[in-house]
Protein backbone atom coordinates (compact mmCIF):
# COMPACT_ATOMS: atom_id res chain seq x y z
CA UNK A 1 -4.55 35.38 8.95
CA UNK A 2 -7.89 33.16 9.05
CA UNK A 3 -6.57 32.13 5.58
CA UNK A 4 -2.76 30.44 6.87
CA UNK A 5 -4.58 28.80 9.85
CA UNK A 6 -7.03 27.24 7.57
CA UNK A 7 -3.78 26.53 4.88
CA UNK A 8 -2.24 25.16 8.30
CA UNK A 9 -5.17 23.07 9.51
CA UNK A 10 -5.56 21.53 5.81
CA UNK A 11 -1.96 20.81 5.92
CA UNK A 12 -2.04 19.17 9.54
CA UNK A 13 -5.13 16.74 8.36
CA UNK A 14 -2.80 15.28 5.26
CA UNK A 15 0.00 15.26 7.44
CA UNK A 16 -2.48 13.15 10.34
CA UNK A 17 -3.25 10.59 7.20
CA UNK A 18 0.10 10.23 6.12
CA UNK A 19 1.30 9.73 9.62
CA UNK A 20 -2.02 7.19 10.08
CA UNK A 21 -0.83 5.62 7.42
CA UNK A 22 2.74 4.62 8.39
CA UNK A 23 0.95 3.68 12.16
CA UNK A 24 -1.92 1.46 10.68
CA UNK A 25 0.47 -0.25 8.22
CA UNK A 26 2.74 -0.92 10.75
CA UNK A 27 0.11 -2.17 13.09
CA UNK A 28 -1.51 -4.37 9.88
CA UNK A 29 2.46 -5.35 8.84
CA UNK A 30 2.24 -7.54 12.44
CA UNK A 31 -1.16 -8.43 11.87
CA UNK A 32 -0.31 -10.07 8.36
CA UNK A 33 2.44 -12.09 10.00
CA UNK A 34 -0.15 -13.57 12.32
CA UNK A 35 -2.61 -14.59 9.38
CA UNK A 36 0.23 -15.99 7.82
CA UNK A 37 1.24 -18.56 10.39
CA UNK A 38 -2.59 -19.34 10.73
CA UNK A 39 -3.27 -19.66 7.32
CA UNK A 40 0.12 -22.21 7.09
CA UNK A 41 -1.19 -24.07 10.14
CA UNK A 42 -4.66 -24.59 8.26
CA UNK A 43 -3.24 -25.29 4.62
CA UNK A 44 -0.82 -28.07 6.81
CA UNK A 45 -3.26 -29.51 9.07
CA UNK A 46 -6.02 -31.74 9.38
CA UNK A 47 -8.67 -28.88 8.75
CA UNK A 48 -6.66 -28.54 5.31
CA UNK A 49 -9.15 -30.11 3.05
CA UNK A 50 -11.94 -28.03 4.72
CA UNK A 51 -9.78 -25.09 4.39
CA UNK A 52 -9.54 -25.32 0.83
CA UNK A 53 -13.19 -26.86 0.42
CA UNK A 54 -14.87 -23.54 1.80
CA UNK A 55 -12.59 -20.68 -0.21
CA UNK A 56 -13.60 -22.66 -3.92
CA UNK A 57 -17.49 -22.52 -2.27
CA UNK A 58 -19.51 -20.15 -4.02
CA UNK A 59 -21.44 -16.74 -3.03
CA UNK A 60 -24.24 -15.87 -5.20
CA UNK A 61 -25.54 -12.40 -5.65
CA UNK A 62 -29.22 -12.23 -7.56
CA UNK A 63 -30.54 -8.47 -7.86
CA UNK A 64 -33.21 -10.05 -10.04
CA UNK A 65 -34.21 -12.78 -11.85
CA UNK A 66 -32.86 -11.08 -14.79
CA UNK A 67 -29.60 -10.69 -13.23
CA UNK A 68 -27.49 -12.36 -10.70
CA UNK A 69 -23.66 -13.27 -10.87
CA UNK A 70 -21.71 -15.53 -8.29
CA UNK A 71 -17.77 -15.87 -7.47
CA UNK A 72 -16.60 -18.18 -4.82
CA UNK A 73 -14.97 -17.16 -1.77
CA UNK A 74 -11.37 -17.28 -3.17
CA UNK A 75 -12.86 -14.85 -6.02
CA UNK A 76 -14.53 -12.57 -4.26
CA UNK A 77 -11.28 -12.27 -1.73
CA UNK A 78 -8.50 -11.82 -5.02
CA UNK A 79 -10.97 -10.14 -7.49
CA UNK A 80 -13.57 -8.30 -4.71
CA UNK A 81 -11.46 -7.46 -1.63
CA UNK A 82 -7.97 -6.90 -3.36
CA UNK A 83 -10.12 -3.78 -5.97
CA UNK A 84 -10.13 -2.11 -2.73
CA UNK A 85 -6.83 -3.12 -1.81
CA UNK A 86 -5.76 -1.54 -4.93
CA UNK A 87 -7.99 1.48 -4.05
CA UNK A 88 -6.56 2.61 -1.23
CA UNK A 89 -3.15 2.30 -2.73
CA UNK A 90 -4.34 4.42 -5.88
CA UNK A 91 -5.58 7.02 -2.85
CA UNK A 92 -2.02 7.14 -1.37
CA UNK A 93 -0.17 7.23 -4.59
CA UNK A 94 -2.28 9.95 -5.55
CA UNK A 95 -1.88 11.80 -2.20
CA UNK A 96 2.01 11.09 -2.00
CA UNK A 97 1.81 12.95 -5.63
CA UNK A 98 0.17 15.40 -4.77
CA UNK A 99 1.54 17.00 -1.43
CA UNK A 100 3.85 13.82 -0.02
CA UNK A 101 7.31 12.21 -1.01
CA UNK A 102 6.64 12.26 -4.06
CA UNK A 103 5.45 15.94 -4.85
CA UNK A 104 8.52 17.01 -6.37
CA UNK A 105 11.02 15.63 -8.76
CA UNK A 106 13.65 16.12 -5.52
CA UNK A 107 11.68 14.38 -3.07
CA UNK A 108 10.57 11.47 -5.98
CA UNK A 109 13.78 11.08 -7.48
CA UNK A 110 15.53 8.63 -5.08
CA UNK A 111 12.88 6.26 -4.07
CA UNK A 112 11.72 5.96 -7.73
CA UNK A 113 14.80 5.31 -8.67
CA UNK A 114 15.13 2.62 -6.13
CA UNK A 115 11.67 1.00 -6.52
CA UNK A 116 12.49 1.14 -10.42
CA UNK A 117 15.66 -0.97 -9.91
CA UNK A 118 13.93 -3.11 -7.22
CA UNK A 119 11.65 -4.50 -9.94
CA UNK A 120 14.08 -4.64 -13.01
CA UNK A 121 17.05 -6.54 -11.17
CA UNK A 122 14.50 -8.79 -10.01
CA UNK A 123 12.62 -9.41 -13.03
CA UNK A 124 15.73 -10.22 -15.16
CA UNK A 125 17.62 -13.18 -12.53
CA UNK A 126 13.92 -14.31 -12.95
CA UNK A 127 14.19 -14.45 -16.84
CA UNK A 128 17.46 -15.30 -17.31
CA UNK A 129 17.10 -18.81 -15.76
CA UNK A 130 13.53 -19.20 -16.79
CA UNK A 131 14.28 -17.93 -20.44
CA UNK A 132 12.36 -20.35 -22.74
CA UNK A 133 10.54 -22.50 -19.89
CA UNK A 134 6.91 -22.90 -18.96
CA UNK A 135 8.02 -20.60 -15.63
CA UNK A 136 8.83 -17.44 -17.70
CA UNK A 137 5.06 -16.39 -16.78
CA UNK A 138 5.98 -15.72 -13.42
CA UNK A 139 8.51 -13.09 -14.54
CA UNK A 140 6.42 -10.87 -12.67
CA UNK A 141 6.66 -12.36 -9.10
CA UNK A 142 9.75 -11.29 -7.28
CA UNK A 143 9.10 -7.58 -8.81
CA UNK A 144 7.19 -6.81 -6.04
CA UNK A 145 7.27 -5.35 -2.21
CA UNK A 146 4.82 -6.00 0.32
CA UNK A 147 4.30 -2.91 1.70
CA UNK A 148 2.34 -3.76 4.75
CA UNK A 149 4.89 -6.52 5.56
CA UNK A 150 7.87 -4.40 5.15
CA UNK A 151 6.36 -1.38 7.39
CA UNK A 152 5.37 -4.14 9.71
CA UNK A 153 9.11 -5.14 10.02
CA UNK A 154 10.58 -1.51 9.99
CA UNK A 155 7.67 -0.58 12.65
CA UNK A 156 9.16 -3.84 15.04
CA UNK A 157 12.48 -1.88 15.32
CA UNK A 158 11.21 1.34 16.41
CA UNK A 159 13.45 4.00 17.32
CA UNK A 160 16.67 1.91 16.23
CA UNK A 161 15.94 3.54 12.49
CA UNK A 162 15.98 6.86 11.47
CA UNK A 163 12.02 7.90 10.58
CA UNK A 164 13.74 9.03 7.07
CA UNK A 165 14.40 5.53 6.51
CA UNK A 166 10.77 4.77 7.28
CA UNK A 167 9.54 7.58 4.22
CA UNK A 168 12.24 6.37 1.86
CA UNK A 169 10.41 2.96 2.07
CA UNK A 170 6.72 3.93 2.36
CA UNK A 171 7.98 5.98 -1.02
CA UNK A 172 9.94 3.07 -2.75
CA UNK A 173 6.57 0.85 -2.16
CA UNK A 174 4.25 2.90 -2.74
CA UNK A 175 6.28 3.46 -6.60
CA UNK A 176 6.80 -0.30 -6.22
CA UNK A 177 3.19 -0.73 -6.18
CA UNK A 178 2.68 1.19 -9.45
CA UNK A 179 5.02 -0.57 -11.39
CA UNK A 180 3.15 -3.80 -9.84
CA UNK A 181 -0.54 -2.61 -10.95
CA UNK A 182 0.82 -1.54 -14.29
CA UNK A 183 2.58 -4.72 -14.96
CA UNK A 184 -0.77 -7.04 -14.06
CA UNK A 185 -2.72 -4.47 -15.95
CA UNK A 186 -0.17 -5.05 -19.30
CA UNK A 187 0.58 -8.45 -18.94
CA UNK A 188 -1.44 -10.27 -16.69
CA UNK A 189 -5.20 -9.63 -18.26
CA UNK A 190 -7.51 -12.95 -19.89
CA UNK A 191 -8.87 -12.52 -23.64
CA UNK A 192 -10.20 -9.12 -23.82
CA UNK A 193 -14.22 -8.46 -24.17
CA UNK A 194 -14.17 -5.67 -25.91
CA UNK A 195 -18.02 -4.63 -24.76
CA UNK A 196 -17.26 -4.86 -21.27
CA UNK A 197 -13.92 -3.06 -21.55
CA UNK A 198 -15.50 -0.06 -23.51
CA UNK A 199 -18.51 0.04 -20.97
CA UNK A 200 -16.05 0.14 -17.76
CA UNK A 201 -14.18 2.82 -19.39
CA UNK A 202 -16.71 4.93 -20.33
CA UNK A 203 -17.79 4.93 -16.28
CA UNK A 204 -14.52 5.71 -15.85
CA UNK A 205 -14.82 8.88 -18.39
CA UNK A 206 -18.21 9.40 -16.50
CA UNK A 207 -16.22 9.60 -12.96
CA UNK A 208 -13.60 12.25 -14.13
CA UNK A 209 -16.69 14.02 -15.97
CA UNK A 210 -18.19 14.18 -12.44
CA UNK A 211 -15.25 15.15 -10.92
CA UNK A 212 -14.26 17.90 -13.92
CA UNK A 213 -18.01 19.65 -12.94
CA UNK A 214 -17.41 19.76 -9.32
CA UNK A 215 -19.28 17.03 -7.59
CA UNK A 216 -18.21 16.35 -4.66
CA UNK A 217 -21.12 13.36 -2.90
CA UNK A 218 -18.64 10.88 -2.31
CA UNK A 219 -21.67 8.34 -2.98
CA UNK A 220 -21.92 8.88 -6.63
CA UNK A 221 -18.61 8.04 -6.87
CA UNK A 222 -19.05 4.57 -5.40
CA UNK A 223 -21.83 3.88 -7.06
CA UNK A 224 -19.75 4.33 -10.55
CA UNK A 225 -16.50 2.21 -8.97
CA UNK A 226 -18.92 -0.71 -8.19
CA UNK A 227 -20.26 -0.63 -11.31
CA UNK A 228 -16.91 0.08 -12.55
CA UNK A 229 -15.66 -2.76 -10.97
CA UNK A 230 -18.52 -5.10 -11.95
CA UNK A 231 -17.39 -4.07 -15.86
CA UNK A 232 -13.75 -4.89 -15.34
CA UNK A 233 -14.41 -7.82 -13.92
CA UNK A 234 -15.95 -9.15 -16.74
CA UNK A 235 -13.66 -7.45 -19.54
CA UNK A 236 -10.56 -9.90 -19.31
CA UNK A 237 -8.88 -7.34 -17.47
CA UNK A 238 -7.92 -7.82 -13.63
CA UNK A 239 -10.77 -6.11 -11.86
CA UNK A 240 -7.91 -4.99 -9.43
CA UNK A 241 -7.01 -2.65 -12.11
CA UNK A 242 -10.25 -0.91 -12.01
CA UNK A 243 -9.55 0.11 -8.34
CA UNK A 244 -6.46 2.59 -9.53
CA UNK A 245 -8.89 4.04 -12.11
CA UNK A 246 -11.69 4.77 -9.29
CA UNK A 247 -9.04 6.21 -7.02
CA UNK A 248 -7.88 8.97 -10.07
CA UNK A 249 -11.59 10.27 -10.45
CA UNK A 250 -11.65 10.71 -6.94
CA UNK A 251 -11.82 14.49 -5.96
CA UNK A 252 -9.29 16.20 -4.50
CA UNK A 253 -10.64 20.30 -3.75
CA UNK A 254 -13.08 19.79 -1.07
CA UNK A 255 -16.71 20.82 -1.01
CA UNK A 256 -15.91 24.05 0.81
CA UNK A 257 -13.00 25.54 0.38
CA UNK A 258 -11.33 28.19 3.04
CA UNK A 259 -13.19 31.33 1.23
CA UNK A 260 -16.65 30.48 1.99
CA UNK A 261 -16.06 28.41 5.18
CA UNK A 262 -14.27 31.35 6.34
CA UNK A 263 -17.51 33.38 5.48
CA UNK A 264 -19.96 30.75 7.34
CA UNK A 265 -18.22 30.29 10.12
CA UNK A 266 -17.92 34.36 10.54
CA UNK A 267 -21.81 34.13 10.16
CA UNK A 268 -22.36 30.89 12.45
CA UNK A 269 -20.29 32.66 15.17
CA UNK A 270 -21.89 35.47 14.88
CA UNK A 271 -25.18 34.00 15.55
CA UNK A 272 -23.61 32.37 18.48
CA UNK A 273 -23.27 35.37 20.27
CA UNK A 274 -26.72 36.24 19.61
CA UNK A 275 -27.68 33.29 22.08
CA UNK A 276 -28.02 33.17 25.50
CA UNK A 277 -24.45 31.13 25.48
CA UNK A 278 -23.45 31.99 28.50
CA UNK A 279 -26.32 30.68 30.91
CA UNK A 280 -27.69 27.98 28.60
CA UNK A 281 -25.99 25.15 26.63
CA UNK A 282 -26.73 23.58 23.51
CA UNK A 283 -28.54 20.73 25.13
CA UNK A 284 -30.75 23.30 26.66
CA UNK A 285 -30.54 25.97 23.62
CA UNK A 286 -31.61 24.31 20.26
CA UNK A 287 -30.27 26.99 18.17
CA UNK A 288 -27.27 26.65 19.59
CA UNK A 289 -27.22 22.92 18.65
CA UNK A 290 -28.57 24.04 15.12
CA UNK A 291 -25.55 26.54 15.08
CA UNK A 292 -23.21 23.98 16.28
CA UNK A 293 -24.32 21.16 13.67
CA UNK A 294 -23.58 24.05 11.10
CA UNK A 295 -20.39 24.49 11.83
CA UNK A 296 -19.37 20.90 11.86
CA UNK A 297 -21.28 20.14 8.95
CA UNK A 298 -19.20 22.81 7.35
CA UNK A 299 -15.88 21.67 8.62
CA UNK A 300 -16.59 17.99 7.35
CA UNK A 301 -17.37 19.78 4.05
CA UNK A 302 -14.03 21.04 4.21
CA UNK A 303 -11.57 17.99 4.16
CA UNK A 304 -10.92 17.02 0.75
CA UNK A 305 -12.83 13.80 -0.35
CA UNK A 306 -9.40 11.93 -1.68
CA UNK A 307 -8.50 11.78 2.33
CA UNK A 308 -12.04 11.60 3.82
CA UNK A 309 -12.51 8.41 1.05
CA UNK A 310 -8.86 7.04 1.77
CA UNK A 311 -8.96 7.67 6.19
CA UNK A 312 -12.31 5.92 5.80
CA UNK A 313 -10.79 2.77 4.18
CA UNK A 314 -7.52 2.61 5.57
CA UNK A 315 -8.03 0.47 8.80
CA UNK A 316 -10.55 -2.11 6.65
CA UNK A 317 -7.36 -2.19 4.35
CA UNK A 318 -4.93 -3.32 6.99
CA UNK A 319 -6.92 -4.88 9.84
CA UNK A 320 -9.25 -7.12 7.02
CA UNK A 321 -8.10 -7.40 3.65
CA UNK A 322 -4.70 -7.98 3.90
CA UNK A 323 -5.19 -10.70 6.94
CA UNK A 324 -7.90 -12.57 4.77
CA UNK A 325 -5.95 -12.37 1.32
CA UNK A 326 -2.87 -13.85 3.69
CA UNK A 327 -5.19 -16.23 5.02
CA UNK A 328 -6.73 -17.38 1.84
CA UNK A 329 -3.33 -17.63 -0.40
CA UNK A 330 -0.54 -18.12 1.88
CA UNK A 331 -2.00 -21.58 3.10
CA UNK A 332 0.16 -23.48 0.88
CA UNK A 333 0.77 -27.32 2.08
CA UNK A 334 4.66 -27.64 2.65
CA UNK A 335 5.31 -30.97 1.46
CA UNK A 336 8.05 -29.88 -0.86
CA UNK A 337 11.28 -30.20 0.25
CA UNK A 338 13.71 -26.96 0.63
CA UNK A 339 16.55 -28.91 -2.10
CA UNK A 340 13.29 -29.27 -4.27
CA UNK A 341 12.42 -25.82 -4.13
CA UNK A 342 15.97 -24.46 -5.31
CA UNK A 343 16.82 -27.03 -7.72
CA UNK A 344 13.41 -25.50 -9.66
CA UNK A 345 14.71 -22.69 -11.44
CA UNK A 346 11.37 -21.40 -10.86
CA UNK A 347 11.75 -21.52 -7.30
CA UNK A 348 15.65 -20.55 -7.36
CA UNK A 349 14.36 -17.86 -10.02
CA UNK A 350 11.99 -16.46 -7.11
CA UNK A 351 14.55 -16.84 -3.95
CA UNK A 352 17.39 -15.35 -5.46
CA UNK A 353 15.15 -12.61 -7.43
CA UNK A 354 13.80 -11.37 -4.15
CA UNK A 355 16.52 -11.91 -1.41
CA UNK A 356 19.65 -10.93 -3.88
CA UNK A 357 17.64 -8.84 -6.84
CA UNK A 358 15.66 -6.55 -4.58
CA UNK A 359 18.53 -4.90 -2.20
CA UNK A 360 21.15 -5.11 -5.35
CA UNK A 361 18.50 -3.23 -7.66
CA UNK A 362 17.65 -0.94 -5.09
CA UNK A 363 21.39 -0.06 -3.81
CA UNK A 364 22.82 0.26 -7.47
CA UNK A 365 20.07 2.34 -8.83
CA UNK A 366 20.31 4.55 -5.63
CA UNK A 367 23.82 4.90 -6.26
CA UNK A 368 23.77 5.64 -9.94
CA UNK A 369 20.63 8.21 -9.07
CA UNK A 370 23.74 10.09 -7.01
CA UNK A 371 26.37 9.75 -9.08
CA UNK A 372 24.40 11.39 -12.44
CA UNK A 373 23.26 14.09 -9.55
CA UNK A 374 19.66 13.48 -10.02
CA UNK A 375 18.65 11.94 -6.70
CA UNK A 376 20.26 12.36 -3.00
CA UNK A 377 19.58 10.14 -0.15
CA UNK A 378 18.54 12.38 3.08
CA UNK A 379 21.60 13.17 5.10
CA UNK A 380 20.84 10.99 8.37
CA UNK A 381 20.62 8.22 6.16
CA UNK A 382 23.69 5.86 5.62
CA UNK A 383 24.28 3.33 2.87
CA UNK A 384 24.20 0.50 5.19
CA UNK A 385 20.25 1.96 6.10
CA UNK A 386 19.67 1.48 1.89
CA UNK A 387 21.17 -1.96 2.08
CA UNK A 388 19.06 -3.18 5.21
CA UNK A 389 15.93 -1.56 3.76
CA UNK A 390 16.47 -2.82 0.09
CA UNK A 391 16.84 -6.31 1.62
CA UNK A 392 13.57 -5.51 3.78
CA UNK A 393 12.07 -4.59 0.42
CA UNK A 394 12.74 -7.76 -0.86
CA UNK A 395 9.19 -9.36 1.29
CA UNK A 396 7.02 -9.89 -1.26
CA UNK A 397 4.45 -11.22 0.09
CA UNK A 398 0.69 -9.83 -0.82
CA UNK A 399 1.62 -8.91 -4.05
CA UNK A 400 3.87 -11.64 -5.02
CA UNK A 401 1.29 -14.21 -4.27
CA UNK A 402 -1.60 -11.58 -6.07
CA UNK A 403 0.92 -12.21 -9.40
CA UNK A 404 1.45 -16.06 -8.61
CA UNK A 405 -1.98 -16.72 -8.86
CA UNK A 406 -2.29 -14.43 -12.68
CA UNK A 407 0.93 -16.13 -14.02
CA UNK A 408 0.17 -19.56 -13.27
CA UNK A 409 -2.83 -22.17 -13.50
CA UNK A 410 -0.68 -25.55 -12.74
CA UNK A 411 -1.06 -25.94 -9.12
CA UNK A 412 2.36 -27.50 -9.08
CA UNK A 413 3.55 -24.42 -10.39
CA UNK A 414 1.37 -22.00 -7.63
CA UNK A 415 2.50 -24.42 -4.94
CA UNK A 416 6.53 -23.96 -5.72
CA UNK A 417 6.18 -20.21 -6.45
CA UNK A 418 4.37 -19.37 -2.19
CA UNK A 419 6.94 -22.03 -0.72
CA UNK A 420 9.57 -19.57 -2.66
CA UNK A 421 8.33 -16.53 -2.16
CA UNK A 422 7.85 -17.59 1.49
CA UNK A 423 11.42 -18.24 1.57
CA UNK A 424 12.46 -15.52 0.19
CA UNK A 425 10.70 -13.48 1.99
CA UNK A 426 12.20 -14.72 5.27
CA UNK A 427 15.58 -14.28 4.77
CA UNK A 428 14.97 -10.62 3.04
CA UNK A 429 13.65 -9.95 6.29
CA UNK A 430 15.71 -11.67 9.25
CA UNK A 431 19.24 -10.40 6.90
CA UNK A 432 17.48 -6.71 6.67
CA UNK A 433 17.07 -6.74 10.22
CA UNK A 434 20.15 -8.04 11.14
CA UNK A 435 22.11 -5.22 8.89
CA UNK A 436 19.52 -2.63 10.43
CA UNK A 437 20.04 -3.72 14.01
CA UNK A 438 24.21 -4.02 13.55
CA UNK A 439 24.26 0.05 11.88
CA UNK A 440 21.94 0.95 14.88
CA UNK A 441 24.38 -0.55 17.41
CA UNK A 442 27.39 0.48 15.19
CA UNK A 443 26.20 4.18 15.24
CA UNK A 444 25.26 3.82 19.36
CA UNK A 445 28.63 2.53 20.26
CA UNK A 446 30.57 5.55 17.96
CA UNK A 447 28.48 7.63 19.94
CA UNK A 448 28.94 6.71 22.94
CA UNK A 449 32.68 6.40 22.49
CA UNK A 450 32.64 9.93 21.65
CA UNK A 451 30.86 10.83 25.13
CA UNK A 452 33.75 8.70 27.04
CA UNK A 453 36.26 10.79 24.56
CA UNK A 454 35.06 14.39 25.34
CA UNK A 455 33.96 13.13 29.45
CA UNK A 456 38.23 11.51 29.49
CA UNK A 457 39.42 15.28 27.99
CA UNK A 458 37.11 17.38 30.39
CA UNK A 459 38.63 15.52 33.09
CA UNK A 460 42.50 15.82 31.75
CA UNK A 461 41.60 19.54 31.62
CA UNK A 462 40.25 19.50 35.68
């Protein structure tokens, strides 16, 4: 019995983070749309040359005299901030594995599906009107789904949206976000250095080592992802990368599990009721406090480290990082005209890979996923919720602009891809919420016609 409350009380703590999660990403998805206007005011006003003065200034870190490295503030935002960025979505991938949407090959099937066609459709308008120009780099960019952006959006319309549609997309970006990682890691990495790349993976064989023998002091742990971090950074490939790797070694059994905390809280109670409880309180009793301290001690010991590590992160993740990555990268000066942008087939390559690419990916490889009987949407779900949500997925923002700065050094170039993806990202949204908004109102005014229908019989019948 103590056994399936404690099964119970595990599962309610990963169901709290998951539903956390969706919450705080919603919460940060409004936030980001805030630093986004500010960070276009500043790249278009007369604080712009400031604004870009103070990101390239640089931040120096000396440990020693022997050693010391600096980045400048744009660095340490795209290479420092964005590792833990990556981090926390390595910690919800894993989790989502593990016991969420994506536990089972049922539950996995239909939003991988999706979030595999949401980055293939995309990628090839991209290449087949880039194919054998300079902008064929930036295959990459319209692959991706800004998951705090979209939950942001989806979060705006509350109620209007079955919550199914809200896991399908949390699922679908969360895969998205993979496929995004693994593409930077394969084909978005400098000349490799070898002695830098073998030391950060050894740390990384270190981390599963500790891990594999059962320790469970979160701080070890950090101290081998900075290091791991400090190794990637200098091996040619993205640092961001070594983020995901840090959030694999991360335990997942926690320190105690429900055997032994069973047994210590059986004891800790026990010498409860050898106190004088019921006349004195802990302030006044300090074995009782002792006992107390014990038993919560013991309880911390008992969440698993993956969620104490990824509940501890998550609100830095959306109420910081993302803001200040918007905020340093989405400050683009709009002096480019909107015919400009789409006569570029870079730009048109962008638009029409993210606003057309993303929903038609998504809804055809959803569709095929049901035809070859390998994937089902849930059953309150309608195909007009997998249109509006694959053209909701089609927001790129954080990770498009992440790519845009890996694919491309011509400022010309960077300048054309955010002005696109900005587009882009703007009508994915307003037409995703328009199609959202219309089913919502379609499916209110079929129901209500069916309460006039049954209320016009009952009174035929009086």
């Amino acid at each position: 019995m103590y056994q399936s409350a404690k099964s119970q009380s595990t599962l309610a703590y990963i169901r709290e983070t998951a539903k956390k999660f969706l919450d705080r990403e919603t919460a940060g998805g409004i936030l980001l749309i805030i630093a986004t206007i500010v960070a276009l005011i500043l790249g278009n006003s007369e604080w712009s040359g400031m604004y870009h003065h103070y990101l390239k200034d640089e931040i120096l870190i000396e440990l020693s005299e022997h050693f010391s490295f600096g980045l400048t503030i744009e660095e340490w935002i795209n290479d420092g901030l964005m590792a833990i960025f990556f981090l926390v979505a390595g910690l919800e991938l894993k989790r989502e594995i593990l016991v969420g949407e994506l536990s089972s090959f049922k539950k996995a099937s239909s939003p991988l599906l999706a979030a595999l066609g949401g980055m293939i459709v995309p990628a090839l308008i991209f290449a087949s009107l880039n194919s054998g120009t300079d902008y064929i780099k930036g295959w990459g960019v319209p692959m991706a789904t800004d998951i705090a952006y979209s939950l942001g959006i989806i979060g705006l319309l509350g109620k209007k949206i079955p919550s199914q549609l809200k896991i399908f997309l949390v699922a679908l970006a969360i895969a998205d976000d993979l496929g995004a990682i693994l593409v930077i890691a394969l084909f978005y990495s400098n000349e490799i250095s070898w002695f830098f790349l073998s030391g950060g993976l050894g740390i990384f064989i270190l981390l599963l080592v500790l891990n594999k023998v059962g320790i469970k002091n979160l701080l070890w742990y950090i101290i081998g992802g900075i290091l791991l971090w400090y190794f990637f950074l200098n091996s040619g490939v993205h640092p961001t990368i070594a983020g995901v790797l840090f959030a694999i070694t991360i335990p997942v059994k926690p320190k105690l599990d429900s055997k032994y905390l069973k047994e210590r809280t059986t004891h800790n109670l026990a010498q409860m009721e050898e106190t004088n409880f019921k006349t004195k309180n802990p302030l006044q009793d300090m074995k009782q406090r002792k006992i107390l301290k014990a038993i919560k001690i013991d309880t911390e010991n008992s969440r698993p480290p993956l969620l104490k590590l990824e509940n501890a992160l998550i609100d830095f993740n959306a109420f910081f990082i993302i803001p200040i990555f918007a905020i340093a990268n989405a400050g683009v000066k709009l002096d480019v005209s909107f015919f400009e942008v789409v006569s570029s087939s870079l730009g048109l390559g962008i638009i029409i890979g993210l606003a057309v690419g993303k929903v038609a990916g998504i809804s055809l490889f959803t569709w095929l996923g049901q035809k070859a009987g390998v994937s089902a949407i849930h059953s309150s779900l309608k195909w007009k919720h997998i249109i509006g949500v694959g053209m909701i997925a089609g927001i790129g923002f954080t990770m498009s602009l992440f790519i845009t700065n890996l694919a491309f050094s011509s400022p010309d170039m960077v300048k054309v891809s955010k002005i696109s993806i900005l587009i882009a990202s703007f009508i994915a949204g307003l037409i995703g919420v328009l199609i959202l908004l219309l089913t919502s109102q379609t499916k209110e005014n079929n129901k209500n016609a069916k309460i006039l229908e049954k209320t016009g019989k009952g009174g035929n019948m009086s």
